[in-house]
Protein backbone atom coordinates (compact mmCIF):
# COMPACT_ATOMS: atom_id res chain seq x y z
CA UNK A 1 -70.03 -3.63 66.39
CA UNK A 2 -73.15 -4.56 64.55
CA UNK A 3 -73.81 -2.39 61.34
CA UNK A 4 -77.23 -1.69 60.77
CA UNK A 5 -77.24 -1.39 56.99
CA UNK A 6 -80.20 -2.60 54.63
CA UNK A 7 -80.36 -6.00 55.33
CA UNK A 8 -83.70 -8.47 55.40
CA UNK A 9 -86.95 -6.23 57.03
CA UNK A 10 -89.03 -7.57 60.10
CA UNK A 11 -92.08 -8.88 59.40
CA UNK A 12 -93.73 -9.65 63.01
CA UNK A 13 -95.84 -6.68 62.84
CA UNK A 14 -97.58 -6.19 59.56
CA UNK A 15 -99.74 -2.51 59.63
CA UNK A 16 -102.07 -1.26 57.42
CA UNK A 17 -102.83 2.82 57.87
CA UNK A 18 -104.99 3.84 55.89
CA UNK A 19 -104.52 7.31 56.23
CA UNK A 20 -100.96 8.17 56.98
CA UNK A 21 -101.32 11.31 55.34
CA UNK A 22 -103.54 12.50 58.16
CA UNK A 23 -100.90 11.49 60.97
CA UNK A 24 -103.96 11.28 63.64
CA UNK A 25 -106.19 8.54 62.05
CA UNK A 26 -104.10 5.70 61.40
CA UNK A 27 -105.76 2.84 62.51
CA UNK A 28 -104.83 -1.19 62.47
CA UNK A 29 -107.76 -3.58 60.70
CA UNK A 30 -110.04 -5.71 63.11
CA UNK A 31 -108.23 -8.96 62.43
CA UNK A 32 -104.34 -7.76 62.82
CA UNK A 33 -102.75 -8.80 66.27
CA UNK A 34 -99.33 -7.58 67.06
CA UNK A 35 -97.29 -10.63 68.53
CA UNK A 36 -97.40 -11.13 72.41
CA UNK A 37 -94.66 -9.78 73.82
CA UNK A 38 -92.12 -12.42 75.62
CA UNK A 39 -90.87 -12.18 78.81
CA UNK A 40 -86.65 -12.86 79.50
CA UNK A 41 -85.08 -12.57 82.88
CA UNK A 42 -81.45 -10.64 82.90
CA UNK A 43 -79.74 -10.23 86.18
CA UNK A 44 -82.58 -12.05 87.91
CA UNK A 45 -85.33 -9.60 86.73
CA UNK A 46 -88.15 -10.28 84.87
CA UNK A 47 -88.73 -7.63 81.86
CA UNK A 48 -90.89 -7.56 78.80
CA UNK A 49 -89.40 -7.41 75.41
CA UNK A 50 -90.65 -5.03 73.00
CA UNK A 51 -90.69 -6.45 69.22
CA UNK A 52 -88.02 -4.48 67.36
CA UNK A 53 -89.87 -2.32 64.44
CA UNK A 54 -88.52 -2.32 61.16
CA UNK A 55 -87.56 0.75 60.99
CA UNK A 56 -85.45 3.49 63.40
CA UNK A 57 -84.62 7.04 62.92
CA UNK A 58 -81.74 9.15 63.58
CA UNK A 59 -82.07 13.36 63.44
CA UNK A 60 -80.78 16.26 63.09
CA UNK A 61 -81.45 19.31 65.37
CA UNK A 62 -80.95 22.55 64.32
CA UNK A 63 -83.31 23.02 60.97
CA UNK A 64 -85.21 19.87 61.71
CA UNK A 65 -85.87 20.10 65.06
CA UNK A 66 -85.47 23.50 66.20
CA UNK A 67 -84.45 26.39 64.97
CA UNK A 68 -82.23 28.52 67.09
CA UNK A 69 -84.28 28.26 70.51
CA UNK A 70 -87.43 28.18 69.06
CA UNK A 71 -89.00 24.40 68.73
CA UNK A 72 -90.44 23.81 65.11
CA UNK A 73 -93.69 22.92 65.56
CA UNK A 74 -93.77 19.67 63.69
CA UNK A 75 -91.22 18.38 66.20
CA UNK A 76 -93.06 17.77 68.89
CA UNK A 77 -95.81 15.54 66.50
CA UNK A 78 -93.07 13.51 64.58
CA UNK A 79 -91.46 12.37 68.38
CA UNK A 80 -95.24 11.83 69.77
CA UNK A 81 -95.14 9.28 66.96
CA UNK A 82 -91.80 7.80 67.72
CA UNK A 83 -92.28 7.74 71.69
CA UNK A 84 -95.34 5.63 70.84
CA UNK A 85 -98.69 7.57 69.23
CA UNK A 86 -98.68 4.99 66.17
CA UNK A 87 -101.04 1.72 65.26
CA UNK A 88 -98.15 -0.26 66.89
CA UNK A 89 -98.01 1.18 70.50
CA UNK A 90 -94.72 0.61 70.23
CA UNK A 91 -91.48 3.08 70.38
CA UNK A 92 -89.50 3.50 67.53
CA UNK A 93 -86.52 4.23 68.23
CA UNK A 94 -84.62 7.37 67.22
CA UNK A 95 -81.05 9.19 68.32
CA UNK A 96 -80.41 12.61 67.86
CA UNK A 97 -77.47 13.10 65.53
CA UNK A 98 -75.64 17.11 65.41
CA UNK A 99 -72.91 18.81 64.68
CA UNK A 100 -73.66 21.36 67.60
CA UNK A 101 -71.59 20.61 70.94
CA UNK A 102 -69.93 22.65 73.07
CA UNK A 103 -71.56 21.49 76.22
CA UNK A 104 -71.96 17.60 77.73
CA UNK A 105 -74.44 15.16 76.46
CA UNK A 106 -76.29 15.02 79.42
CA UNK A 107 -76.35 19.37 79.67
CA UNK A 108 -77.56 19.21 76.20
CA UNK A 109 -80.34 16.79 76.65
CA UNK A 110 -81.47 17.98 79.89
CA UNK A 111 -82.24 21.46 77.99
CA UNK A 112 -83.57 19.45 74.47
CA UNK A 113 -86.14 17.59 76.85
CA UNK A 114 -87.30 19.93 78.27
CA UNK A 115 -87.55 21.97 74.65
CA UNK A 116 -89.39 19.38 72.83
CA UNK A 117 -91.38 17.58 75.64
CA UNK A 118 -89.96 14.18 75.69
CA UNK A 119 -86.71 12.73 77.71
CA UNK A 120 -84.06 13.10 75.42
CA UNK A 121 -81.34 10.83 77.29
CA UNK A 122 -77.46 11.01 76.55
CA UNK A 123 -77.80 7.13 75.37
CA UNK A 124 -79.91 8.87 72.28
CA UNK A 125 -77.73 11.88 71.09
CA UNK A 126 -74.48 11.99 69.63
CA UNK A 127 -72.83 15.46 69.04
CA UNK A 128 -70.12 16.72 66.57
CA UNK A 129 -67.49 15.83 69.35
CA UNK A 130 -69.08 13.08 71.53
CA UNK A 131 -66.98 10.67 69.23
CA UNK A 132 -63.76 12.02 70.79
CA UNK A 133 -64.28 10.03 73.83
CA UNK A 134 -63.05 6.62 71.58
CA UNK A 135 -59.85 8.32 70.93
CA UNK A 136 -59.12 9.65 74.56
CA UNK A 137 -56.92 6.98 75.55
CA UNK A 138 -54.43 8.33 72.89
CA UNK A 139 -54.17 11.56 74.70
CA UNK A 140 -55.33 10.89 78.36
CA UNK A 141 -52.18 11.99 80.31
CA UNK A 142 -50.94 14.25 77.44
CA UNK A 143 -51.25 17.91 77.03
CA UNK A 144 -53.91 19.08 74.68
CA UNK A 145 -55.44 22.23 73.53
CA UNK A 146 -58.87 22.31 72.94
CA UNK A 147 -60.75 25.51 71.18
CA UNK A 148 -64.54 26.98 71.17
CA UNK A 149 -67.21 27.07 73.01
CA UNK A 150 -67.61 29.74 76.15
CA UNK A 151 -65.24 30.35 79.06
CA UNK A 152 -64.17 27.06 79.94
CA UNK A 153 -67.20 25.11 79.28
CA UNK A 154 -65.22 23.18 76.29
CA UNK A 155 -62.48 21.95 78.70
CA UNK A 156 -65.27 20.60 81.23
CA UNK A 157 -66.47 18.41 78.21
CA UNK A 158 -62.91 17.10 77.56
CA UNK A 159 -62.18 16.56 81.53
CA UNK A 160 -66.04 14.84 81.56
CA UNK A 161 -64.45 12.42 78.47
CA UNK A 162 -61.78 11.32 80.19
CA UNK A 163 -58.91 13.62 78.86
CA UNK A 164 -56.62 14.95 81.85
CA UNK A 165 -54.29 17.88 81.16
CA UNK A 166 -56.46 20.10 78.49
CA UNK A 167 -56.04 24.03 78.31
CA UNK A 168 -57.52 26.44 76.46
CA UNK A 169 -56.86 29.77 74.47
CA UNK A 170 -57.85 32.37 77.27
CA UNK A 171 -55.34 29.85 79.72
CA UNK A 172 -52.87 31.76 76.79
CA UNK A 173 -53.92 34.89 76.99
CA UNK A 174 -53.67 34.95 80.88
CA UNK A 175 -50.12 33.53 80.61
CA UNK A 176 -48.81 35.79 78.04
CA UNK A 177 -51.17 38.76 76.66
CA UNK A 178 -49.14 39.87 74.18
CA UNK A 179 -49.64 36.29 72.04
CA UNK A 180 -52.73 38.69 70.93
CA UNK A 181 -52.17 42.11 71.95
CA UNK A 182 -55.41 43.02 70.15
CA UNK A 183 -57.27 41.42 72.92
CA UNK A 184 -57.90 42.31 76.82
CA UNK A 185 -59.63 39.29 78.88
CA UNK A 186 -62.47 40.55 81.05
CA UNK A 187 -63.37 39.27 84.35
CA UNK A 188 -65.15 36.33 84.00
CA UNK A 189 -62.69 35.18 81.28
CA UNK A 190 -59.54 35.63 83.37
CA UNK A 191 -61.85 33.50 85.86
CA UNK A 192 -62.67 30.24 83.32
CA UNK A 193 -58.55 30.30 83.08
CA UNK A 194 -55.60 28.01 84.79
CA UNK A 195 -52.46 28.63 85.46
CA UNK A 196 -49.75 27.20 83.20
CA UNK A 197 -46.07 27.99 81.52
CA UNK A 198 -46.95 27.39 78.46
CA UNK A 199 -43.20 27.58 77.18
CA UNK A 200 -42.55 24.79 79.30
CA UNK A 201 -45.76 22.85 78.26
CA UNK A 202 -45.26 20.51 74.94
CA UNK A 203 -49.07 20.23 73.25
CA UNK A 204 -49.75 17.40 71.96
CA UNK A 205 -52.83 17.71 69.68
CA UNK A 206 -55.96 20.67 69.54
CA UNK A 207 -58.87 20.05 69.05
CA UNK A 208 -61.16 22.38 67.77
CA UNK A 209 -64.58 20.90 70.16
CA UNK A 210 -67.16 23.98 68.86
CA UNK A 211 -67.50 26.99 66.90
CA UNK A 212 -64.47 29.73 68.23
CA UNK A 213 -65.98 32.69 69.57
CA UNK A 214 -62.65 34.55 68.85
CA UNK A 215 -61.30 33.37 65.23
CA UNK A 216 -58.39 35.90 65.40
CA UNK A 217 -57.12 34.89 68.68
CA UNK A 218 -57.43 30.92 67.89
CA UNK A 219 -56.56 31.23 64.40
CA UNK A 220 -53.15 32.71 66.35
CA UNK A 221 -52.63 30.59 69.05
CA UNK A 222 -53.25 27.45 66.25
CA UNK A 223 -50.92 28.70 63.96
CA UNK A 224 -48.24 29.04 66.77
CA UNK A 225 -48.99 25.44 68.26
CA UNK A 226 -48.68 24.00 64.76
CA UNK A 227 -45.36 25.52 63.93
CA UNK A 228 -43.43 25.44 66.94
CA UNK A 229 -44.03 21.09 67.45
CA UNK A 230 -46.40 22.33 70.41
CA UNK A 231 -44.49 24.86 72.32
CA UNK A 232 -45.77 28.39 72.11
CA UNK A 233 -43.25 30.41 71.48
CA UNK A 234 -40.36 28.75 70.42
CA UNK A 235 -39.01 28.39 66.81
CA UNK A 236 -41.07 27.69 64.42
CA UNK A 237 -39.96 23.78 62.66
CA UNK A 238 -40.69 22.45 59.70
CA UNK A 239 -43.36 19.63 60.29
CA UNK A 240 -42.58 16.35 61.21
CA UNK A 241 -44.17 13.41 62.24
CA UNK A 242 -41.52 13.29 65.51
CA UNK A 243 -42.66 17.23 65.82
CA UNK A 244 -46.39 17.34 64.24
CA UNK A 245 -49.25 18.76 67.00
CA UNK A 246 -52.16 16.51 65.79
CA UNK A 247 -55.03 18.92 64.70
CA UNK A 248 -58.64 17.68 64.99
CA UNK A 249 -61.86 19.11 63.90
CA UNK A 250 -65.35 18.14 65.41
CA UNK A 251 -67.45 19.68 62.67
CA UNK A 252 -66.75 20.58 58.89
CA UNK A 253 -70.07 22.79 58.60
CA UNK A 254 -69.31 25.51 56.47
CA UNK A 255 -72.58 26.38 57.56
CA UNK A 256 -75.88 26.00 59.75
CA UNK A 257 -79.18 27.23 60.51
CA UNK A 258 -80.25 29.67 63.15
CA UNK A 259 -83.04 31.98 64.18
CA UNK A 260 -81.28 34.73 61.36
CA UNK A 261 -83.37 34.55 58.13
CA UNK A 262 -80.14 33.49 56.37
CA UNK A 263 -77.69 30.45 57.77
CA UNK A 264 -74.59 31.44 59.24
CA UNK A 265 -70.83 30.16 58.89
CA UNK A 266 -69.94 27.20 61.06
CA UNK A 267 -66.73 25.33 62.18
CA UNK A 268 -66.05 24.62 58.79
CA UNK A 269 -65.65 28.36 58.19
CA UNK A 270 -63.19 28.56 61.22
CA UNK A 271 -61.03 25.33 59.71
CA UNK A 272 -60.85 27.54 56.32
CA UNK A 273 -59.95 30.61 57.28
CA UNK A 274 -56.90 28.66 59.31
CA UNK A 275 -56.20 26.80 56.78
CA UNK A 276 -55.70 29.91 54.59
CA UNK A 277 -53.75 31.86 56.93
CA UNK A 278 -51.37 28.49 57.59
CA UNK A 279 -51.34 28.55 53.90
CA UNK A 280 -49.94 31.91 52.93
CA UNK A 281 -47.39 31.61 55.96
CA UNK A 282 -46.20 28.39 54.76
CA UNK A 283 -47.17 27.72 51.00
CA UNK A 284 -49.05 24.33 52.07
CA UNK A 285 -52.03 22.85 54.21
CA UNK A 286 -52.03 21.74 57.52
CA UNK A 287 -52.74 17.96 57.89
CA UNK A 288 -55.53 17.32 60.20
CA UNK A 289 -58.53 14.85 60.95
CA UNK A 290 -62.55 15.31 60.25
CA UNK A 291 -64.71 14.25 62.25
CA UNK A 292 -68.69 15.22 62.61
CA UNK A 293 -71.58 14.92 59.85
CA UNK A 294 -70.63 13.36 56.97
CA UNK A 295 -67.69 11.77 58.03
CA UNK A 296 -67.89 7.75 58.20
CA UNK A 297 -66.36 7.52 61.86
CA UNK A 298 -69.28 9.67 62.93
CA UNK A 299 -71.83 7.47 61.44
CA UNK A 300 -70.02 4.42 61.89
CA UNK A 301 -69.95 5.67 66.21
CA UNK A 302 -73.86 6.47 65.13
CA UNK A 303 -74.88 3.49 64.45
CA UNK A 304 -73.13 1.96 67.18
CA UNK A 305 -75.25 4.34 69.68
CA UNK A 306 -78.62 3.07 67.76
CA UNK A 307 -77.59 -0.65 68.25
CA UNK A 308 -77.54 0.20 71.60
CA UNK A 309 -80.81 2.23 72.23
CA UNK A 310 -82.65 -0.65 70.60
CA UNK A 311 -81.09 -2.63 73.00
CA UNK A 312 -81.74 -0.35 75.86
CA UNK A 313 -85.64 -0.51 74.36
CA UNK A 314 -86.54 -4.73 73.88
CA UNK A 315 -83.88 -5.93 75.96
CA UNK A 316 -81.96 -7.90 73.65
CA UNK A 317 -79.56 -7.21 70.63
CA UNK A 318 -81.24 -7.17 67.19
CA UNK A 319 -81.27 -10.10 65.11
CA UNK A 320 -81.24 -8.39 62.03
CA UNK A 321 -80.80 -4.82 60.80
CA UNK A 322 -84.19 -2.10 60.81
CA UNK A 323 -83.97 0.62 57.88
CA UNK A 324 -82.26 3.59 59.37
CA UNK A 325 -83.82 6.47 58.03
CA UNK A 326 -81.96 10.21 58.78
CA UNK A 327 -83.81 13.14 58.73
CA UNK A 328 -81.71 16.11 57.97
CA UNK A 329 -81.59 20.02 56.21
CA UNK A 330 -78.19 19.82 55.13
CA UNK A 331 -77.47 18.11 51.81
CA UNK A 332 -73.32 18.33 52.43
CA UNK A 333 -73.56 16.35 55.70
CA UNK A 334 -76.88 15.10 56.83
CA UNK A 335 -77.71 13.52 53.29
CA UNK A 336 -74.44 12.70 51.68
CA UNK A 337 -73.51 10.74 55.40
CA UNK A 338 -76.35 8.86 55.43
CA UNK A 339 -76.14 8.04 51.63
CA UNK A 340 -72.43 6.81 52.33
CA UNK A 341 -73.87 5.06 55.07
CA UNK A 342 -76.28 2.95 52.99
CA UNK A 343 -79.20 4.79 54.95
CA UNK A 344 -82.18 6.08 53.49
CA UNK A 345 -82.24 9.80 53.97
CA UNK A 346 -84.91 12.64 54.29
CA UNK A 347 -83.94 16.17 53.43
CA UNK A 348 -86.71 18.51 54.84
CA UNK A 349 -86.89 22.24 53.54
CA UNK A 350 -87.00 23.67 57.15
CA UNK A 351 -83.66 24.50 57.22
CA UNK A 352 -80.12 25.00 55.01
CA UNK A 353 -82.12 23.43 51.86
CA UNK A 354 -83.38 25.99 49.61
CA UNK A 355 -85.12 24.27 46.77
CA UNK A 356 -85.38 28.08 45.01
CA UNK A 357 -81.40 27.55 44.80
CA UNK A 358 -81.71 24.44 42.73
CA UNK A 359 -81.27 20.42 43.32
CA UNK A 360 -79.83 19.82 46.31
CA UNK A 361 -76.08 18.74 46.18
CA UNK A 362 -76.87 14.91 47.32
CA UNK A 363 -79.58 13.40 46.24
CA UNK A 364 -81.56 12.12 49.15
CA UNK A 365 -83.80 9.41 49.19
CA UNK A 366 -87.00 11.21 49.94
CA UNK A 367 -87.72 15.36 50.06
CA UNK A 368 -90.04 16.27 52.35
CA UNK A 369 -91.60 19.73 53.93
CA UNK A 370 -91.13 18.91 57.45
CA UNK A 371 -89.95 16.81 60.27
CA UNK A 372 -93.22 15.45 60.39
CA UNK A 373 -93.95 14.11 56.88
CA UNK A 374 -90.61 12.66 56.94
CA UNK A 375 -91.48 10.22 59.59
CA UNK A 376 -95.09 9.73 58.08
CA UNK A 377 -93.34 9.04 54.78
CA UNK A 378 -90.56 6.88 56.59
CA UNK A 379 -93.38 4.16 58.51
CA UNK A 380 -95.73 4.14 55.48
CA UNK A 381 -92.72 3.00 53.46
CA UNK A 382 -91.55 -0.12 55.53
CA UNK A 383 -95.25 -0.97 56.01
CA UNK A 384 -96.12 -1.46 52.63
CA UNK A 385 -92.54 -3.23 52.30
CA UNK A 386 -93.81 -5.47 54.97
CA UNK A 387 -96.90 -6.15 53.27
């Protein structure tokens, strides 16, 4: 996989805006020409390459983008710029980078396009659990459990990714109500559900896909899995690695931004309030894996997905590495990922960041108000580095 990492900066298009601060003047000088773009043939069809820019982006959503359903309205400016409205004529390429899921890629981006006014495609956005689908050939054919999201909607995801046997807690409930006695399913739950013997059905890992809607039930039903080597309902074992239920989870986010005036918890909430439950049953922690924002295997998968959509853009593989800049609200994942990353990063205040609370907890490379400056800030940046 090629790494795109700070490495030497293009130099094909030189720019000169003179007033980048005012995002709708920028203009190129009389005598600048941007290089004539060359024609290639693949599969026996002539196509034009676009240059590769020295620069590419990768966002956030919620706090950056949007917030809850309602589209910021700097959004919609900073992606005119990307999807072309610069001195360049030129895309830029971007991805969208979350730690919101609980529905497919393509689901997602068929709503986000049609929120923000510009085709969004899956080949652009990577979600807190679209990383799972490099690890499905460890669990293809093998029971799993997976938890969040509504009704069944999670399991569609993991059935979409490849994964072949995957249940969920309301398939518990309907096999055995009292696992949660404090619980009755209604209708259209009951409905989501599949029938299984779950005594006679060995789990083999959960994964925790999106924020549980029900944290008593799951924190339950996780608890049991963990203890029993995957069978609900029989003796609880001390943990082994010939008995361990391998425990994933798709987003650390203690917290996130919404439409409330104040954020609210996240998955990272959930994955502490099992972990203290598991605790005071059993006097230790439950091993499991991270993934999402700031984890390196997300942004290592990231950057994979933004070798591609510059690809997918000019037609070719780049030579050498563009600045990847990421545009985030969150200091704890957005920012510290993309410093581990070697990326530059933008923390905007239109969304977890409060500045009135003090510094933020990673120092990003570059503060600014909105989604908008950021990328204003971002292409003045590598322009002057370009000369």
């Amino acid at each position: 996989m090629e790494s795109l990492r700070r490495g030497p900066r293009f130099s094909s298009i030189r720019l000169h805006c003179r007033a980048l601060a005012q995002p709708r003047r920028c203009f190129l000088p009389n005598n600048l020409r941007v290089r004539t773009l060359q024609t290639h043939s693949r599969s026996s069809t002539a196509s034009r390459q676009q240059p590769h820019p020295p620069l590419v982006f990768a966002f956030d959503i919620d706090g950056v983008l949007l917030r809850g359903e309602t589209v910021l309205p700097a959004a919609k400016r900073a992606l005119a710029r990307l999807e072309g409205a610069n001195p360049t004529g030129l895309k830029i390429p971007y991805i969208l980078i979350t730690n919101g899921g609980g529905i497919s890629e393509e689901d997602r981006c068929r709503k986000l396009s049609k929120q923000l006014g510009f085709d969004i495609k899956p080949t652009q956005y990577v979600q807190s659990h679209t990383v799972l689908k490099s690890v499905v050939h460890k669990y293809a054919e093998k029971p799993i459990m997976v938890f969040g999201g509504k009704f069944d909607e999670v399991r569609k995801v993991a059935e979409g990714y490849g994964f072949e046997k995957v249940y969920t807690t309301l398939d518990v409930m309907a096999w055995n109500p009292n696992v949660w006695p404090f619980h009755e399913l209604t209708a259209e739950e009951r409905a989501s559900t599949k029938p299984v013997d779950f005594s006679r059905t060995p789990i083999s890992a959960a994964f925790v896909f999106h924020d549980p809607r029900n944290w008593a039930l799951d924190v339950q039903i996780l608890c049991d899995l963990v203890q029993s080597g995957g069978i609900i309902g029989a003796p609880y074992l001390p943990v082994s690695e010939q008995n361990k239920v391998d425990l994933v989870f798709c987003n650390p986010d203690l917290l996130w931004r919404a439409a409330f005036d104040r954020p609210r918890l996240g998955q990272g909430a959930f994955r502490e309030a099992f972990q203290a439950v598991y605790h005071a049953l059993t006097g230790k922690r439950y091993p499991y894996v991270q993934y999402g924002k700031p984890s390196e295997v997300t942004y290592k998968f990231a950057e994979k997905v933004l070798v591609d959509r510059l690809e997918e853009l000019s037609g070719r593989r780049p030579a050498v590495s563009p600045e990847v800049y990421m545009v985030g609200d969150n200091p704890e994942s957005d920012i510290a990922g993309a410093n581990a990353a070697k990326w530059s990063s933008v923390l905007v205040r239109t969304g977890v960041f409060d500045p009135a609370q003090g510094p933020p907890a990673h120092t990003p490379t570059h503060i600014a108000e909105d989604v908008e400056e950021a990328v204003e800030w971002a292409i003045r940046r590598e322009m002057e580095r370009a000369g």
